[in-house]
Protein backbone atom coordinates (compact mmCIF):
# COMPACT_ATOMS: atom_id res chain seq x y z
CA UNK A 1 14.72 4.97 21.90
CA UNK A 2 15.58 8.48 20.50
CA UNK A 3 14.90 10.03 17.10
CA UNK A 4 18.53 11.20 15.73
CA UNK A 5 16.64 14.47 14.06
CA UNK A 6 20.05 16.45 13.20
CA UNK A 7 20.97 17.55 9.82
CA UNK A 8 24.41 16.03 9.75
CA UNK A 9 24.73 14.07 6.42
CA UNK A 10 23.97 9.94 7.13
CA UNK A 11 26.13 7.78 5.34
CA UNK A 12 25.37 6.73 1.88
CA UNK A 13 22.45 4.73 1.38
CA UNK A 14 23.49 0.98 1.17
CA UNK A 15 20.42 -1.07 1.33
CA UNK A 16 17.10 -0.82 -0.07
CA UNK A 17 14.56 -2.61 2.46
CA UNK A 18 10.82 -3.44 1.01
CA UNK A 19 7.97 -3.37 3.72
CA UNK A 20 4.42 -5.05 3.48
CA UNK A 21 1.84 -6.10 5.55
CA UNK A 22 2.62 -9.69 5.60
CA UNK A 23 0.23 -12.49 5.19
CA UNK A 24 -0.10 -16.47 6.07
CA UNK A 25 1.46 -19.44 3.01
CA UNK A 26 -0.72 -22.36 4.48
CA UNK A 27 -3.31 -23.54 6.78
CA UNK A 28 -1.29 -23.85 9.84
CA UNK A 29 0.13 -20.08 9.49
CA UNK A 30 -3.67 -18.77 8.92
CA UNK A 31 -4.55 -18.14 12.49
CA UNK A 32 -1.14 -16.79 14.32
CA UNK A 33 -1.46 -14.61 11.42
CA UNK A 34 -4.76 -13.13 12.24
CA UNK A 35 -3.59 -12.93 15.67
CA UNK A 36 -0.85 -10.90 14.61
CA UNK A 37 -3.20 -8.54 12.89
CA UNK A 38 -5.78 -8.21 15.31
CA UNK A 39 -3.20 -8.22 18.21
CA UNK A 40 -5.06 -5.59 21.08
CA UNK A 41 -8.02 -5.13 18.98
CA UNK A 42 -11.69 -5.83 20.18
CA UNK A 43 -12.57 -7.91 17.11
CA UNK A 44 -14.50 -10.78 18.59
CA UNK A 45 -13.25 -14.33 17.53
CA UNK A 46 -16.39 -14.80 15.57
CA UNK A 47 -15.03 -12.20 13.13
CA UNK A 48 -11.76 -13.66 12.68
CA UNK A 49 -12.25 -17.14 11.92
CA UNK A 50 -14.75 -15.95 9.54
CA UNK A 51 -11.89 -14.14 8.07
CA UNK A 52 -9.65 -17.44 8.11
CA UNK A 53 -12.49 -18.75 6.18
CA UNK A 54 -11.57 -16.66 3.59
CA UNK A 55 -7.81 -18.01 3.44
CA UNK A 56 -9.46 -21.83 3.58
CA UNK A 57 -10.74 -20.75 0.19
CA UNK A 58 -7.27 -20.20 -1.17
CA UNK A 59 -5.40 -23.47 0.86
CA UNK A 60 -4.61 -20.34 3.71
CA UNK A 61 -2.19 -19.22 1.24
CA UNK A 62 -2.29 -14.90 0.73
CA UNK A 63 -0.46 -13.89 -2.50
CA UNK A 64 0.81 -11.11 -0.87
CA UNK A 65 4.57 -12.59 0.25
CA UNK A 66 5.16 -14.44 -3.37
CA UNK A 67 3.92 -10.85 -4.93
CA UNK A 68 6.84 -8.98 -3.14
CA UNK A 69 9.03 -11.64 -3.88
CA UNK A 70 7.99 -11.01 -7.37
CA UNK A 71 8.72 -7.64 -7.12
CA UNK A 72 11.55 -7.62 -5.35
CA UNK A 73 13.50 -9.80 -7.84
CA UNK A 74 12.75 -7.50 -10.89
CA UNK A 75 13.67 -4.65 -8.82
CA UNK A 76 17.22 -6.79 -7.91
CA UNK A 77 17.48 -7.03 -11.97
CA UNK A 78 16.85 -3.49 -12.50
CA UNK A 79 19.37 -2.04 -9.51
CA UNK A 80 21.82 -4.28 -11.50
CA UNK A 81 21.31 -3.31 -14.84
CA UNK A 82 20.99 0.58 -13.79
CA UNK A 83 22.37 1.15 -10.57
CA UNK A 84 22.54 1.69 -7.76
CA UNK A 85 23.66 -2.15 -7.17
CA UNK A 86 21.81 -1.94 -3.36
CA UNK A 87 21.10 -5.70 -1.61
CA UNK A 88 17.45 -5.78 -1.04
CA UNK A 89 16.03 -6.84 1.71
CA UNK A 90 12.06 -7.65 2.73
CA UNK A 91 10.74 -7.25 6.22
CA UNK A 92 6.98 -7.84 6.94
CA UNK A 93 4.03 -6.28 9.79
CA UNK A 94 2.37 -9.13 10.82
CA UNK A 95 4.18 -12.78 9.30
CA UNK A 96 7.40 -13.84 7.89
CA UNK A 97 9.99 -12.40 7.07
CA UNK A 98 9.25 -10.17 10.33
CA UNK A 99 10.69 -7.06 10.51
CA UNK A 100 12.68 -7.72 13.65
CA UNK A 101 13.88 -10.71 11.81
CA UNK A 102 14.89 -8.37 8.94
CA UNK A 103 16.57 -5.99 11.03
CA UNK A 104 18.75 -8.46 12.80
CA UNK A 105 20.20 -9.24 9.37
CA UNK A 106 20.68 -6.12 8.20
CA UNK A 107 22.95 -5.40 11.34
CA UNK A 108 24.76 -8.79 10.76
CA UNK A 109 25.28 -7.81 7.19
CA UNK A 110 26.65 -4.63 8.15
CA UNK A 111 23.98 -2.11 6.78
CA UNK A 112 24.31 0.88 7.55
CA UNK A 113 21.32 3.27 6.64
CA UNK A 114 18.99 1.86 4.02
CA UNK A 115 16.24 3.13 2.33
CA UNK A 116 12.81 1.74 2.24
CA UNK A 117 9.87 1.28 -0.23
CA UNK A 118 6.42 0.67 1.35
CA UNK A 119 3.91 -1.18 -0.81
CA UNK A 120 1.67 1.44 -0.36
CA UNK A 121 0.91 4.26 -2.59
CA UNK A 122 -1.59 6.53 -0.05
CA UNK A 123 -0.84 8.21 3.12
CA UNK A 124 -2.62 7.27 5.90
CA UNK A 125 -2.22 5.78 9.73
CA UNK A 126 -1.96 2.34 8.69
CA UNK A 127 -0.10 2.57 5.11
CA UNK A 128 2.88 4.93 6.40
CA UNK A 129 3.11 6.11 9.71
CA UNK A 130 2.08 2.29 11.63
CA UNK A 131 5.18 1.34 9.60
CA UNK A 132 7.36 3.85 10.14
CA UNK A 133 6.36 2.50 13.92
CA UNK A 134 7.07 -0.66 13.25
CA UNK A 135 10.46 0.05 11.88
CA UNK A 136 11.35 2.12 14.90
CA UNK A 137 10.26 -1.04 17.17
CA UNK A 138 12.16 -3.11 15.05
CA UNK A 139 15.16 -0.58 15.73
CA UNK A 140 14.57 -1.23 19.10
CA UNK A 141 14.79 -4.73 19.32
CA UNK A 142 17.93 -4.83 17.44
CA UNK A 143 19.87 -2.32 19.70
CA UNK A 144 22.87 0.10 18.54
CA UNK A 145 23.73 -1.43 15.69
CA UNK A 146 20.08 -1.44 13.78
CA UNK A 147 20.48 0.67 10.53
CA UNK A 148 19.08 4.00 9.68
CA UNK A 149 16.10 3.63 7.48
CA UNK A 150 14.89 6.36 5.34
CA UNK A 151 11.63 5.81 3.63
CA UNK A 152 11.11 6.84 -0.30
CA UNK A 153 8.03 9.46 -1.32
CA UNK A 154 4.51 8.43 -1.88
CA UNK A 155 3.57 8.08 -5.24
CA UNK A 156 0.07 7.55 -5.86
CA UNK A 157 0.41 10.36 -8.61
CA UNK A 158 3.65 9.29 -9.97
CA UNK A 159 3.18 8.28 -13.87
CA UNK A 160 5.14 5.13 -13.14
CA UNK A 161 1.81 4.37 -10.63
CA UNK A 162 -0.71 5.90 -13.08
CA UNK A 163 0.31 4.54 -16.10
CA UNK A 164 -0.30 0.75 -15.61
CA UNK A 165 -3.32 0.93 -14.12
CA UNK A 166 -4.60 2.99 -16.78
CA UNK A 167 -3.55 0.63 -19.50
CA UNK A 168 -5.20 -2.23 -16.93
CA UNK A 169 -8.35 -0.34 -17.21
CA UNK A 170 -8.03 0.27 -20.76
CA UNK A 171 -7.09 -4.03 -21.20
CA UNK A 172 -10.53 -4.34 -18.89
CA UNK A 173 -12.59 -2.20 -21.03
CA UNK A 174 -11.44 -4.66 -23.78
CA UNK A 175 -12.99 -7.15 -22.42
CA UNK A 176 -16.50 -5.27 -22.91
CA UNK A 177 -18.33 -5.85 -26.14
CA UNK A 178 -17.67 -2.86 -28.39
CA UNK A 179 -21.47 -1.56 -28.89
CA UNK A 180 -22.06 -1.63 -25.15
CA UNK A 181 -18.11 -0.07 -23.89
CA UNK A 182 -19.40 3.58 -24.39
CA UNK A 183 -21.47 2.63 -21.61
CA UNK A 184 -19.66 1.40 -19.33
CA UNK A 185 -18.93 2.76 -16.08
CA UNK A 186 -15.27 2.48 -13.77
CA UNK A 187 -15.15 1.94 -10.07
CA UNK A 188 -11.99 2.70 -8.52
CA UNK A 189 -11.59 0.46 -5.35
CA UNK A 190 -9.60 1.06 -2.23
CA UNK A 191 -9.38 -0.50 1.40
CA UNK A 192 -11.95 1.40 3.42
CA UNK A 193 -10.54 2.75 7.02
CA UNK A 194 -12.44 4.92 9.88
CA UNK A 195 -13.18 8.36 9.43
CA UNK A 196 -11.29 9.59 12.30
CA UNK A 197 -8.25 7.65 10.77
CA UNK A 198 -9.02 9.27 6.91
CA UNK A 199 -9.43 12.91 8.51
CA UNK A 200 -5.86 12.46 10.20
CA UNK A 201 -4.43 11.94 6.36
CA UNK A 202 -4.42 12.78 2.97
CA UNK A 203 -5.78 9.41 1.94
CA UNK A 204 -9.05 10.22 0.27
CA UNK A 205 -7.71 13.38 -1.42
CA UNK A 206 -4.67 11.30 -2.92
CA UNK A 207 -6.83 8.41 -4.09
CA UNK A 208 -9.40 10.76 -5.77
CA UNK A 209 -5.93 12.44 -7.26
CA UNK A 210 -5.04 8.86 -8.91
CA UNK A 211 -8.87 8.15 -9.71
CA UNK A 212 -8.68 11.25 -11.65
CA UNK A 213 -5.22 10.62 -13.36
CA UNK A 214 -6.11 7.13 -14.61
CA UNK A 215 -9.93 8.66 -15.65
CA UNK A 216 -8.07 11.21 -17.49
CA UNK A 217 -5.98 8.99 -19.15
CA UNK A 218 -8.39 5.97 -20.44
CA UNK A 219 -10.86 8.93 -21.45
CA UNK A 220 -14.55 9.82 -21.59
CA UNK A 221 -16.14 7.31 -18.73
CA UNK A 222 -18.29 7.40 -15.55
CA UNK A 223 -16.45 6.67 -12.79
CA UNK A 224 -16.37 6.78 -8.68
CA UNK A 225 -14.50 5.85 -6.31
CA UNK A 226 -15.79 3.07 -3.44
CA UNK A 227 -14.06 1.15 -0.73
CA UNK A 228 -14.24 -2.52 -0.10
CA UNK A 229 -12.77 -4.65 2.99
CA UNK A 230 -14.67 -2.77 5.77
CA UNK A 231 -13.71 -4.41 9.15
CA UNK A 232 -14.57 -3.34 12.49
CA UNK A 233 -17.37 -2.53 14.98
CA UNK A 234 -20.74 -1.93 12.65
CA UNK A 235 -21.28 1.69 14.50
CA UNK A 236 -18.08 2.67 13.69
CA UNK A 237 -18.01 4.98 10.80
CA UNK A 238 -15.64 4.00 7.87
CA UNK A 239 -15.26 5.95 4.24
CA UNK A 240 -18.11 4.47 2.22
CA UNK A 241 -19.80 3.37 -0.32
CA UNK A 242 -18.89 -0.09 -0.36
CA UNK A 243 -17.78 -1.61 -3.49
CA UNK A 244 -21.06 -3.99 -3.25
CA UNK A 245 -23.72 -0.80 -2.56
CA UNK A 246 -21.61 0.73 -5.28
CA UNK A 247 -22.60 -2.69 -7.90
CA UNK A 248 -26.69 -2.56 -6.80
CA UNK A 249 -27.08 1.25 -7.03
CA UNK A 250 -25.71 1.20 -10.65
CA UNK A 251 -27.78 -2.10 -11.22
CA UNK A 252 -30.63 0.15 -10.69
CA UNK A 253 -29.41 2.87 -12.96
CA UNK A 254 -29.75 0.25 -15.91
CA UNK A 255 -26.01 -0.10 -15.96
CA UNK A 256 -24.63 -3.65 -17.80
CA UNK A 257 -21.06 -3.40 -17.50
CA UNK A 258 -18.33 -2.24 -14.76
CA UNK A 259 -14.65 -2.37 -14.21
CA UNK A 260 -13.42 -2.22 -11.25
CA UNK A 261 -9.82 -1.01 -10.90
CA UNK A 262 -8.33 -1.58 -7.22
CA UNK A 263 -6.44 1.77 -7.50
CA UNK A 264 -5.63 1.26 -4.09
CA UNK A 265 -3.32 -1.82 -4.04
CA UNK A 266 -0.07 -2.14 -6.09
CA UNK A 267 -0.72 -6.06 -5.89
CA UNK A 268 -3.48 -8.86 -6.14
CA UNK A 269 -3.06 -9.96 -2.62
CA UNK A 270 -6.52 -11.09 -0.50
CA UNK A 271 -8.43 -8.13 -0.34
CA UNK A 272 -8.20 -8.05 -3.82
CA UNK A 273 -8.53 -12.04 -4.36
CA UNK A 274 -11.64 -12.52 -2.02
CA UNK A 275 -13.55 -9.14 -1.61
CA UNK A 276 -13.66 -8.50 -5.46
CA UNK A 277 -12.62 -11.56 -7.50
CA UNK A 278 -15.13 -13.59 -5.24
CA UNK A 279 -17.43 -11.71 -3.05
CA UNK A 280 -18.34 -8.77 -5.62
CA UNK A 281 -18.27 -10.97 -8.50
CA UNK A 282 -20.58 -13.47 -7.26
CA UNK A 283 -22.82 -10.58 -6.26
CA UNK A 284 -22.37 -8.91 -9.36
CA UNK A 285 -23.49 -12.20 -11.01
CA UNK A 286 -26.40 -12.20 -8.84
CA UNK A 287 -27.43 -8.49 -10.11
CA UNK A 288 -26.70 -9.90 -13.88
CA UNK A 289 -23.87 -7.17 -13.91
CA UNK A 290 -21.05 -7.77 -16.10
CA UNK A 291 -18.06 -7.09 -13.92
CA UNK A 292 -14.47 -6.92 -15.11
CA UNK A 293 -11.64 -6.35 -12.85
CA UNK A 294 -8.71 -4.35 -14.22
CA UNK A 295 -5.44 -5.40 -12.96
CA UNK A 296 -3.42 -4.12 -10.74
CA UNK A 297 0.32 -2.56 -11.16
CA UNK A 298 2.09 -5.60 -9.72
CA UNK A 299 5.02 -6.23 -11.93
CA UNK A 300 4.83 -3.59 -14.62
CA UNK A 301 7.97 -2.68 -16.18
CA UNK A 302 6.70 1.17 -15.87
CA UNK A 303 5.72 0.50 -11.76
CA UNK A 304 9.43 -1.06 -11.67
CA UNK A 305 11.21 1.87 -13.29
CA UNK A 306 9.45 4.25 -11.07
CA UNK A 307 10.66 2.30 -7.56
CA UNK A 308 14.52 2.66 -9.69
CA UNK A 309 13.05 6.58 -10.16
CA UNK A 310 12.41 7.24 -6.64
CA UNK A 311 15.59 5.52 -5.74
CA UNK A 312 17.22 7.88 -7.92
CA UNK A 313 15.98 10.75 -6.17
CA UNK A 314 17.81 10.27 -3.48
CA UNK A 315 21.07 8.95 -4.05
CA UNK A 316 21.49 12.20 -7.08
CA UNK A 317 22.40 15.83 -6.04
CA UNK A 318 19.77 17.05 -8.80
CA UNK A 319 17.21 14.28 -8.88
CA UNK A 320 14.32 14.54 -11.38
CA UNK A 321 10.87 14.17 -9.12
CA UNK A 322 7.89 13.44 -11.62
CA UNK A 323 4.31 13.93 -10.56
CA UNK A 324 1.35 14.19 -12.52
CA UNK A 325 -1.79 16.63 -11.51
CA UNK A 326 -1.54 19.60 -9.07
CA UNK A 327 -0.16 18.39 -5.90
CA UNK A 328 3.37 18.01 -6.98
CA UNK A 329 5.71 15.54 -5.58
CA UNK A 330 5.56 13.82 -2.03
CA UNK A 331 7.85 15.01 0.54
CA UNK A 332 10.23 12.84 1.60
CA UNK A 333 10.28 13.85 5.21
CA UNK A 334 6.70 13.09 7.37
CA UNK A 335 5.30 15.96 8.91
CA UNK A 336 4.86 15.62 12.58
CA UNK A 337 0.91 15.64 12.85
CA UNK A 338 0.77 13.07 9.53
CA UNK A 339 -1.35 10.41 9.67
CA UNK A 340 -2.18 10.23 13.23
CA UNK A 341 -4.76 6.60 14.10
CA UNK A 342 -7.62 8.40 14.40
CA UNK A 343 -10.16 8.71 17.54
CA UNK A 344 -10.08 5.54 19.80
CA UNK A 345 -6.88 3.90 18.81
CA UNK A 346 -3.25 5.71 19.85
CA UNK A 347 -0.30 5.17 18.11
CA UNK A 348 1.63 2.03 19.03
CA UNK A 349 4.03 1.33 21.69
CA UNK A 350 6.67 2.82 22.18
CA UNK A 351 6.91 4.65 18.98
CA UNK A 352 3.59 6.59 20.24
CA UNK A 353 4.91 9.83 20.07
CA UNK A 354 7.10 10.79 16.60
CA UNK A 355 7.76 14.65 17.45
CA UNK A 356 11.31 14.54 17.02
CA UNK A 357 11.06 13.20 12.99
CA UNK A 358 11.80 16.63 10.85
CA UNK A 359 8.68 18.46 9.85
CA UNK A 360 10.64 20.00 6.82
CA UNK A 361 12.59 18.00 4.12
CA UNK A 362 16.75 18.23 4.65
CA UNK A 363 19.35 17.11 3.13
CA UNK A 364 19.66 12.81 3.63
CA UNK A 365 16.53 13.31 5.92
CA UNK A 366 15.58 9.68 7.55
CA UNK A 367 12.88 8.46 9.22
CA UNK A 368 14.09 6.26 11.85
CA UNK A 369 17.73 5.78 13.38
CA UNK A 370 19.42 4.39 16.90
């Protein structure tokens, strides 16, 4: 499949198309899932059904689907309200709705070039570009009459992304008796990945962006930023400290109280549900810690407003593109050299190679069209 890379003008936009990772709603779904996920991976079956463990402690049900579902209905009210009225439709990585699945309907439906929102805020291998892969796959499958996708901006430093998880923090720090709050320190939390994969991206320097945004915002507090759901082989080196290394080092500074804000999901979905809300807090207990977890953006009215803002930017001839801190806005167009896997693992299939995307924004630039 070819990359249509010219600058003629696409049509207008007339479907907005929501991509996530995807994750099992019972039992039964828990281990084609994690099949799905680890698909061509060396993880030894050891490792993943100590991972469907995990999803036994929640009936094998991830929040992550009924989140987007969530999301994707206040976003329908809000496109209604304030334009543009675009159907919405939600394709998933690894479990149902797959995006193949999705992309059949949008041909059937008549779609023509859509624009999609990925429920990730960073940059990196597998939060953009393995989706902009499996899009293109997806394309594939379909044949001729798949739609053009074109993917909205990152917006990890967008005050519509900033804003509700600083109130979070500030509703966490609440929580904290008022003598001992001055005292408290903040640990921003994201998804660890391997170092070969973070030096490939902007991932760290974005999340350190938002750490700083939200810090700046809540006011006067120690904070760092750690990583949590470390997977892999254990001489492979991933960004660290982990979130629980994080918890026993300030233990041993005398610390009593920490929030932990998991800056790096928009959503309460597993990683969130088991490696913090379970596995750190019972540790945390262990270390007589008091942890509170801020929440996460989910279904803020201001996170809701910004998707409608970044919408906006592309559908008007003199959009408005917010952005707190140095860096400026997000491009809309990927770079050819972004967020390449990383030593060891190639980019997928037949999407491998992505030379022919734009490496400069244009006019109606997409990522992805037969």
């Amino acid at each position: 499949m070819s990359v249509n890379a010219n600058t003629e003008r696409l049509p207008p936009y007339d479907a907005l198309l929501v991509v996530s990772f995807g994750g099992p709603e019972g039992m039964s779904d828990v281990m084609p899932f994690l099949e799905n996920v680890l698909r061509g991976r060396n993880v030894p079956r050891e490792r993943m059904l100590e991972v469907a463990h995990h999803y036994e402690l929640f009936a094998g049900r991830s929040p992550i689907n009924a989140q987007n579902r969530a999301l994707i209905a206040a976003l329908r009210a809000k496109l209604e309200t304030a334009g543009p009225n675009l159907p919405i439709y939600f394709g998933n990585r690894n479990w149902n709705p797959l995006l193949p699945d999705t992309m059949r309907e949008m041909a059937a439906d008549g779609v023509q070039h859509a624009l999609a929102f990925f429920t990730s805020a960073f940059s990196s291998y597998s939060g953009c570009r393995q989706y902009r892969e499996d899009i293109r796959s997806a394309q594939a499958e379909v044949g001729a009459n798949a739609p053009a996708v074109s993917l909205l901006r990152k917006f990890y430093n967008h005050p519509g992304f900033v804003e509700p998880n600083a109130e979070a923090v500030r509703a966490a720090l609440g929580q904290i008796p008022s003598d001992r709050r001055e005292h408290a320190h903040l640990a921003f939390t994201a998804h660890s990945i391997p170092l070969g994969m973070a030096r490939n991206s902007m991932y760290e320097a974005q999340l350190r962006e938002s750490c700083q945004l939200v810090a700046d915002a809540v006011g006067p507090l120690p904070w760092r930023l750690v990583y949590q759901s470390r997977s892999g082989a254990p001489g492979q080196p991933w960004l660290e400290p982990d979130i629980g290394d994080h918890l026993r080092a300030l233990k041993a500074l005398g610390v009593d109280d920490v929030v932990v804000s998991p800056i790096g999901f928009i959503s309460d979905h597993m990683e969130v549900l088991y490696d913090l809300d379970t596995e750190a807090r019972e540790l945390a207990a262990e270390l007589d810690l008091n942890m509170i977890r801020a929440a996460t953006a989910g279904v803020h009215p201001a996170f809701v407003d910004m998707i409608h803002a970044l919408i906006m930017e592309r559908v008007s001839d003199d959009p408005e593109r917010r952005a707190l801190g140095t860096r400026g806005p997000s491009h809309d167009v990927c770079p050819v050299n972004c967020c390449l896997p990383g030593q060891g693992r190639p980019a997928g299939g037949v999407m491998s190679g992505l030379e022919e995307i734009p490496a400069t924004p244009q006019p109606e630039s997409h990522v992805a069209r037969r």
